[in-house]
N, C-alpha and C. Protein backbone atom coordinates (compact mmCIF):
# COMPACT_ATOMS: atom_id res chain seq x y z
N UNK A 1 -6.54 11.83 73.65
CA UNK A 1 -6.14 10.62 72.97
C UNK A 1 -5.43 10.99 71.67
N UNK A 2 -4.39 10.92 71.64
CA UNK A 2 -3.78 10.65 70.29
C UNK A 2 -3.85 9.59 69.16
N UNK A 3 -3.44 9.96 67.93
CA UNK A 3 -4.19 9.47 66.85
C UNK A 3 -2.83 8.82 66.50
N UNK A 4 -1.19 8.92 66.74
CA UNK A 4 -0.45 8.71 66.37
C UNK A 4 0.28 7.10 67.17
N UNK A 5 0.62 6.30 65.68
CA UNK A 5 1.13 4.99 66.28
C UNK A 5 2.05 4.76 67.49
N UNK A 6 1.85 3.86 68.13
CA UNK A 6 3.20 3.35 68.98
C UNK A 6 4.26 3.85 68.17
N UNK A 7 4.65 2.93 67.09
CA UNK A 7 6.04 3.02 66.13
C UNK A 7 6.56 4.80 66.32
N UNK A 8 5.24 5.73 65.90
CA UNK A 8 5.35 6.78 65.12
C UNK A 8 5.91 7.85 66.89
N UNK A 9 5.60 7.45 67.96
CA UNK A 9 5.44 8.20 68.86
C UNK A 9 7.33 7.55 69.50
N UNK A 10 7.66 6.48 69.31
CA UNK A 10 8.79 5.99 69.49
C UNK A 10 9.45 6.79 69.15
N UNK A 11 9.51 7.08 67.64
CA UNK A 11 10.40 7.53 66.67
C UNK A 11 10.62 9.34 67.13
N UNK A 12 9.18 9.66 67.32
CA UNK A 12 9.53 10.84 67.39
C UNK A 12 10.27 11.15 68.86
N UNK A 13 9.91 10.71 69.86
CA UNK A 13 10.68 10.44 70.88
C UNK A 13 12.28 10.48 71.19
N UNK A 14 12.65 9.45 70.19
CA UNK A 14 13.92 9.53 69.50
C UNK A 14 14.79 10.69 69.04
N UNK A 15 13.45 11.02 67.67
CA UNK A 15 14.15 12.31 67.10
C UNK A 15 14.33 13.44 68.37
N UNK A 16 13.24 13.73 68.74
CA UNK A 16 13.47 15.07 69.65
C UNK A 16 14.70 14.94 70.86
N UNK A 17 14.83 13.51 71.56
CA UNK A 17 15.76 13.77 72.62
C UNK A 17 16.98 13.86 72.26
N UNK A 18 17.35 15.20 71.95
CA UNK A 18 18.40 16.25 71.75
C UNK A 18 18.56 16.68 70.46
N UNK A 19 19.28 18.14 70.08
CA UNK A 19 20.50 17.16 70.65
C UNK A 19 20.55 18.37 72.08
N UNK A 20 19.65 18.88 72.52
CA UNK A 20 19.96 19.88 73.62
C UNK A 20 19.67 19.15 74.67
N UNK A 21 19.98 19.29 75.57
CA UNK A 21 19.45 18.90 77.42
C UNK A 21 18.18 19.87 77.21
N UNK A 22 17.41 20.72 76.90
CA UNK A 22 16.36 21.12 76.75
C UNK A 22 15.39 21.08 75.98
N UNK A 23 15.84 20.12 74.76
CA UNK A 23 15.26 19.26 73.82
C UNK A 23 14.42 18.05 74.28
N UNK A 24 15.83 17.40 75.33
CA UNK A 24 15.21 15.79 75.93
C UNK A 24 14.14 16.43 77.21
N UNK A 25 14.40 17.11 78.03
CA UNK A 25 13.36 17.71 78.74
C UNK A 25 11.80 17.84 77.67
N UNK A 26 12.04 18.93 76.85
CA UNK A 26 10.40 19.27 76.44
C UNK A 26 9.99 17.48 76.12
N UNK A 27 10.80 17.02 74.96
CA UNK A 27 10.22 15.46 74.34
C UNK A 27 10.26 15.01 75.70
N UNK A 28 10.53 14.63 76.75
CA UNK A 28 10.25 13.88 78.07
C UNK A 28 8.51 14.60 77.97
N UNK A 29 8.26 16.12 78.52
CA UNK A 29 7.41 16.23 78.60
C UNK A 29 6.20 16.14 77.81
N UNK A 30 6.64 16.21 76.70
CA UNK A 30 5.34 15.99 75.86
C UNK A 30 4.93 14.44 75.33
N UNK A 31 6.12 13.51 75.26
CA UNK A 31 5.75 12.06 74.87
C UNK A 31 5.79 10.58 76.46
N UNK A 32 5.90 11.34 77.51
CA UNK A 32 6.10 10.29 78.40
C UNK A 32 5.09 10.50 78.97
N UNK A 33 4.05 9.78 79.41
CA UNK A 33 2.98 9.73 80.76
C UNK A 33 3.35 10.00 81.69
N UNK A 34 2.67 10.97 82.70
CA UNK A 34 3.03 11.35 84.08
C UNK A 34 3.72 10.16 85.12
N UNK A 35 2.66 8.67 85.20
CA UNK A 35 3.47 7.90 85.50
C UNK A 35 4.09 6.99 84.64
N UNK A 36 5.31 7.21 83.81
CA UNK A 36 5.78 6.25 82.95
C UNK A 36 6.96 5.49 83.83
N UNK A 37 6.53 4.54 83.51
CA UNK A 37 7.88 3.44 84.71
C UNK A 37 8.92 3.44 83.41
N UNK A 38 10.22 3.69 83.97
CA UNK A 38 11.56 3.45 82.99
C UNK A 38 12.30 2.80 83.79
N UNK A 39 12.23 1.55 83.09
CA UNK A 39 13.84 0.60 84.31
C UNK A 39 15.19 0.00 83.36
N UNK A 40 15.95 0.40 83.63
CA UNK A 40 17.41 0.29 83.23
C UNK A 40 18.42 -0.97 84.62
N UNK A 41 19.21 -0.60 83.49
CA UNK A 41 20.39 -1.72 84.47
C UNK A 41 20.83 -0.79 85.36
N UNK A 42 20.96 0.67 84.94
CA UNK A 42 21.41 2.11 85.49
C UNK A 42 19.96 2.11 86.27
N UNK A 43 19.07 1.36 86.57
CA UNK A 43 18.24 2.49 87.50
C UNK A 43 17.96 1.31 88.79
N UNK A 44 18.02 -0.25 88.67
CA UNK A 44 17.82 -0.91 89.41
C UNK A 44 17.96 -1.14 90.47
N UNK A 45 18.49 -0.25 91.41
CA UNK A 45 18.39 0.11 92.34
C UNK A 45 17.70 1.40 92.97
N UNK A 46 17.41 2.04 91.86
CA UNK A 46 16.35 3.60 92.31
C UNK A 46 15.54 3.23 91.12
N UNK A 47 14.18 3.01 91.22
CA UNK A 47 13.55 2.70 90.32
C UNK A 47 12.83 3.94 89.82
N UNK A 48 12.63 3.94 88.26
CA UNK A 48 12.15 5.76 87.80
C UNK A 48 10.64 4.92 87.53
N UNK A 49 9.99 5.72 88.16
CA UNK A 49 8.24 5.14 88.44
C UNK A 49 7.11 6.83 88.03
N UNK A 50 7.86 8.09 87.22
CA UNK A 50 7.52 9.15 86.81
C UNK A 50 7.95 10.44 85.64
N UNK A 51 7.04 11.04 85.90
CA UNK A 51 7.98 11.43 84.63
C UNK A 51 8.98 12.51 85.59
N UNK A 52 8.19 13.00 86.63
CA UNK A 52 8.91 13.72 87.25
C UNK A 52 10.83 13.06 87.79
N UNK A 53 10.62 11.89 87.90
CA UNK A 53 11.94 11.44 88.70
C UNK A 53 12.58 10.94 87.13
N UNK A 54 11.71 10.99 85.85
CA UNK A 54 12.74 11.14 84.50
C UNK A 54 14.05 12.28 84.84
N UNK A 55 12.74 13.33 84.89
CA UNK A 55 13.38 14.56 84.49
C UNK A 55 14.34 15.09 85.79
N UNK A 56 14.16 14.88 86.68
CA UNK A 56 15.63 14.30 88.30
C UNK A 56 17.01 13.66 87.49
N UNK A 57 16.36 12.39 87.14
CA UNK A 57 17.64 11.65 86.42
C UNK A 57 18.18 12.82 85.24
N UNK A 58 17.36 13.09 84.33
CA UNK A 58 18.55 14.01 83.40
C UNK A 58 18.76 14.89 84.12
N UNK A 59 18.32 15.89 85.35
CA UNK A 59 18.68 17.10 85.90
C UNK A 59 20.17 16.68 86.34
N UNK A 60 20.58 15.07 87.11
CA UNK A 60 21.15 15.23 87.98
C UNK A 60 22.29 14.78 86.76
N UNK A 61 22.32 14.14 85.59
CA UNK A 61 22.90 13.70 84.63
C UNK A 61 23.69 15.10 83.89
N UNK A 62 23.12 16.23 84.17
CA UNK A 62 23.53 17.15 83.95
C UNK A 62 24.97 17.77 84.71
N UNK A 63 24.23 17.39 86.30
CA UNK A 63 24.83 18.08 87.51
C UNK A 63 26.05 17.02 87.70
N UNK A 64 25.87 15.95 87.43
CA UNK A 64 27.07 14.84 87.94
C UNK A 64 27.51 14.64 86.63
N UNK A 65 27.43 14.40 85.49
CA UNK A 65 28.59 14.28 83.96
C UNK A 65 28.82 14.98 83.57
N UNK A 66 28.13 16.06 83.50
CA UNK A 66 28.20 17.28 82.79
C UNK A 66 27.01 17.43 81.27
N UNK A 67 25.96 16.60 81.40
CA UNK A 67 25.26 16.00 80.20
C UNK A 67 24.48 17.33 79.84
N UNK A 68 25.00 18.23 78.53
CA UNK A 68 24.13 19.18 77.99
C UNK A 68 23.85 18.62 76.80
N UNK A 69 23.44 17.58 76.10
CA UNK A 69 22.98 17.50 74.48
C UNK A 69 22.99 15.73 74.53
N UNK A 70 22.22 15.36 73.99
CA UNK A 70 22.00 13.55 73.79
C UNK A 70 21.74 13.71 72.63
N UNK A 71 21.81 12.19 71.84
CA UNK A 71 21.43 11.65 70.63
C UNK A 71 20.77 10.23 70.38
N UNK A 72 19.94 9.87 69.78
CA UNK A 72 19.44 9.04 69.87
C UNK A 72 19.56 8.34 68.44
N UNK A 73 20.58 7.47 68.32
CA UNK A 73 20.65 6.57 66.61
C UNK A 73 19.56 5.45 66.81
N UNK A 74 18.85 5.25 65.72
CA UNK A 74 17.61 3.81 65.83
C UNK A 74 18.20 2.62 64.94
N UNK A 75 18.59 1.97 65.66
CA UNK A 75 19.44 1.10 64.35
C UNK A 75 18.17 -0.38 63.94
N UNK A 76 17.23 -0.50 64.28
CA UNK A 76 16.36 -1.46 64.24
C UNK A 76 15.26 -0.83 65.24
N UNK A 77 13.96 -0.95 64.60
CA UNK A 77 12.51 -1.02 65.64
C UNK A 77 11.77 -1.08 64.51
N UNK A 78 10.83 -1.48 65.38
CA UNK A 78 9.48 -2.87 65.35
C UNK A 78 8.65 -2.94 65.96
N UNK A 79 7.23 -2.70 65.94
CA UNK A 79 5.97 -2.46 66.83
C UNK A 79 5.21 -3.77 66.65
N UNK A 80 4.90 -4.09 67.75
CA UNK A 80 3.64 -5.03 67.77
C UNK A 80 2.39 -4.74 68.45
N UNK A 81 1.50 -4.33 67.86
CA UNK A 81 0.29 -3.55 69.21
C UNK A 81 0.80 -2.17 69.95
N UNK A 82 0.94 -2.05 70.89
CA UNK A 82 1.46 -1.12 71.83
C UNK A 82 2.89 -1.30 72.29
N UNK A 83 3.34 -2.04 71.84
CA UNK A 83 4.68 -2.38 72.30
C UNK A 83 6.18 -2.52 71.62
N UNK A 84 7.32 -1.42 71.49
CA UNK A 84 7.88 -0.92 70.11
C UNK A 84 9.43 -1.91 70.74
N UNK A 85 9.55 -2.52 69.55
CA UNK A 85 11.24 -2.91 70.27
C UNK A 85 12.42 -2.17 69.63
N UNK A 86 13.11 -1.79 69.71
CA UNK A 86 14.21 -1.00 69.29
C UNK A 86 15.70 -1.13 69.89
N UNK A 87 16.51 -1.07 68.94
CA UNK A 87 18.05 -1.34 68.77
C UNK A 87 18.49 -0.15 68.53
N UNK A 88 19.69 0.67 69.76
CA UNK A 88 20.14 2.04 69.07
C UNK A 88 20.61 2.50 69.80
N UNK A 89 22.07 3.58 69.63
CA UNK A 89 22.88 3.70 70.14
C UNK A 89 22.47 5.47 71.12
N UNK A 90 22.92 5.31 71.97
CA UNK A 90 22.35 6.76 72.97
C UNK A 90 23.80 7.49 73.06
N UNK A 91 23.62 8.63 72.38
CA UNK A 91 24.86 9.43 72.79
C UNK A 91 24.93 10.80 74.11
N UNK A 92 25.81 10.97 74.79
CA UNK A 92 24.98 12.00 75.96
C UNK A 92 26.67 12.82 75.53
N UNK A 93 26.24 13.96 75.62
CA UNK A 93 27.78 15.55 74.81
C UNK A 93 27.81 16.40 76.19
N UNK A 94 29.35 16.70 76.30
CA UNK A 94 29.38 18.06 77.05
C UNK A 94 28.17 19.11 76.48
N UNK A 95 28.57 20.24 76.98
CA UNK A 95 28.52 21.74 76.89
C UNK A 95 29.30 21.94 75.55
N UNK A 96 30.32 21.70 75.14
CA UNK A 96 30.80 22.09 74.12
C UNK A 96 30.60 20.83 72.68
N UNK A 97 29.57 20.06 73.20
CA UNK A 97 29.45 18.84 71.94
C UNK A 97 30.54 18.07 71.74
N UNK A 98 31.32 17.54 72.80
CA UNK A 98 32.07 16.60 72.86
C UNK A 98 31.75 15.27 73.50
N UNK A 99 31.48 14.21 72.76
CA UNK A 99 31.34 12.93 73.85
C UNK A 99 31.66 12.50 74.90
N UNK A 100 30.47 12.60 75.53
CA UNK A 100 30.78 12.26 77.01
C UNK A 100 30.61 10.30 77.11
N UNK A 101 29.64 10.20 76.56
CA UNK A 101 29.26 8.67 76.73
C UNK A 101 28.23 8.05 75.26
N UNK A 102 28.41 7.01 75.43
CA UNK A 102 28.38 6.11 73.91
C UNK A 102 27.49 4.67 74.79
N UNK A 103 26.09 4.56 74.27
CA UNK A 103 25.27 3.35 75.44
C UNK A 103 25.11 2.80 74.02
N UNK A 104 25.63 0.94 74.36
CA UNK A 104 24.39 0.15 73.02
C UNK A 104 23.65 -0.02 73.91
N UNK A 105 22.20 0.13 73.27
CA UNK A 105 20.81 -0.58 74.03
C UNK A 105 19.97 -1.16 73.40
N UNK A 106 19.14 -1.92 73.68
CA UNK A 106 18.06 -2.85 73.39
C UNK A 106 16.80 -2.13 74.30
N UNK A 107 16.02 -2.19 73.69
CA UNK A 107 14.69 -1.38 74.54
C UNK A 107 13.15 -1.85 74.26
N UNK A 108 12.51 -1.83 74.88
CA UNK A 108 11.16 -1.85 74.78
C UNK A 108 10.48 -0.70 75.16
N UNK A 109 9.53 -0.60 74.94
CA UNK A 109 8.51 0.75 74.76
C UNK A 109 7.22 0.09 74.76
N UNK A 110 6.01 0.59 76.13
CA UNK A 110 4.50 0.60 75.71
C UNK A 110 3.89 1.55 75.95
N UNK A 111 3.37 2.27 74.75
CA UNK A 111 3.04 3.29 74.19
C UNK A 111 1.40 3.11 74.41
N UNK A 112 0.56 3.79 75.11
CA UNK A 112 -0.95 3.88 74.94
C UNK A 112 -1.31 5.66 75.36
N UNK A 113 -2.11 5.59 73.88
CA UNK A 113 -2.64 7.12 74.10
C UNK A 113 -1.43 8.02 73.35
N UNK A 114 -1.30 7.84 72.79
CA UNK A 114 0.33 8.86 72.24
C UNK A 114 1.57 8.76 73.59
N UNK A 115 1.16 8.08 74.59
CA UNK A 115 2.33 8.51 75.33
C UNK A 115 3.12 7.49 75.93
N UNK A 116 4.38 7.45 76.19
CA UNK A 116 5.30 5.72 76.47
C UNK A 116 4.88 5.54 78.19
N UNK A 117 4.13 4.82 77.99
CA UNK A 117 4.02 4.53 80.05
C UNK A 117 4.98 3.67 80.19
N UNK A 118 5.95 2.92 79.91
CA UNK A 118 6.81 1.82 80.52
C UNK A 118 7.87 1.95 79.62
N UNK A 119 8.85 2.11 79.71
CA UNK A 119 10.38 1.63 79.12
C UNK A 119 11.27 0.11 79.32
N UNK A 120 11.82 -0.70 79.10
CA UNK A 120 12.84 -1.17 79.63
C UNK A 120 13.95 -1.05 78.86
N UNK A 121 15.28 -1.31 79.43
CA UNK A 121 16.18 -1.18 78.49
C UNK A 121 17.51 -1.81 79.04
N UNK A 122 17.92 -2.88 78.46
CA UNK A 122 18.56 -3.51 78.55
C UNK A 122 20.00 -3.91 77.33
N UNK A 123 21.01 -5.34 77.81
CA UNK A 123 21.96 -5.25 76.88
C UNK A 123 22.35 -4.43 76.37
N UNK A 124 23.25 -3.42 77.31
CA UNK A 124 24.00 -2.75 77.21
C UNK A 124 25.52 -3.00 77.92
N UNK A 125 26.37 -2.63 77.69
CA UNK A 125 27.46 -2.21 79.15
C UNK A 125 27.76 -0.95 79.70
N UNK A 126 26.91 -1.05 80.28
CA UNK A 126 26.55 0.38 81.57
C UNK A 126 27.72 0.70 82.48
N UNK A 127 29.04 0.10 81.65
CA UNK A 127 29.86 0.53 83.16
C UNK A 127 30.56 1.53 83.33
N UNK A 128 30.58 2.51 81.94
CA UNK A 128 31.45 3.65 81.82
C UNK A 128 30.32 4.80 82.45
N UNK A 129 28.94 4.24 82.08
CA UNK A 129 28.18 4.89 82.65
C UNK A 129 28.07 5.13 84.11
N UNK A 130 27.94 3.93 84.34
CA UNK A 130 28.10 4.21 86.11
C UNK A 130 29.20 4.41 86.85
N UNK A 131 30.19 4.34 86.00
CA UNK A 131 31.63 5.67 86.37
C UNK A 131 31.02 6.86 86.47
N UNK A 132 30.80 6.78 85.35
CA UNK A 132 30.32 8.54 85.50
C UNK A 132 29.85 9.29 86.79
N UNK A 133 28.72 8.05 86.87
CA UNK A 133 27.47 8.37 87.86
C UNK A 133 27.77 8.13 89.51
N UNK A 134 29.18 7.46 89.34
CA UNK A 134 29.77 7.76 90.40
C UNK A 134 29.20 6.38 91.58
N UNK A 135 28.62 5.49 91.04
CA UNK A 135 28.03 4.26 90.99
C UNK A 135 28.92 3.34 91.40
């Protein structure tokens, strides 16, 4: 059991995913629950119900965009109980730290035990994204 807030486990979450593709891996592994459900506008049709099929999605985010380094800007968040809302922009970089893709998102987060079991994330426009993704 962790001693650290929703808010505080958000944030760090944040900070760590990237800016390496091996950055967002370890923070996947150390702040997400084995089964953490993450549903996106990008996933609604393959639903991510683990941490294992997280870490699929960035493997294959790698293999199909070319995604080596993310960023995570927090432009607004806000905890109520277990449940963090947050405003903030997701950046995903080549290999050489050039922008590959630019997401606005709106998100929710419920955080129990130090670790995020549920994501959603919404209001965005996902469509350069799912160019990418070949979608």
């Amino acid at each position: 059991m962790s001693s650290a807030s929703p808010l505080d486990v958000a944030r760090d979450f944040c900070a760590g995913f990237g800016p390496t593709y091996e950055d967002a891996v370890a923070t996947c592994r150390k702040l997400l629950h084995n089964d953490v459900s993450w549903r996106s506008v990008t996933s609604d049709d393959r639903p991510v119900e683990s941490l294992a099929a997280v870490l699929d999605d960035l493997r294959r985010a790698r293999e199909i965009m070319g995604a080596e380094g993310f960023g995570i800007d927090v432009h607004r968040i806000r905890a109520d109980g277990d449940l963090v809302l947050m405003r903030r922009t997701d950046t995903v970089l080549d290999a050489e730290g050039d922008l590959l893709h630019t997401l606005d998102v709106m998100s929710m987060l419920r955080v129990v035990d130090g670790k995020i079991v549920w994501s959603r994330e919404c209001f965005f426009d996902s469509r350069t994204f799912d160019e990418a993704w070949g979608a």
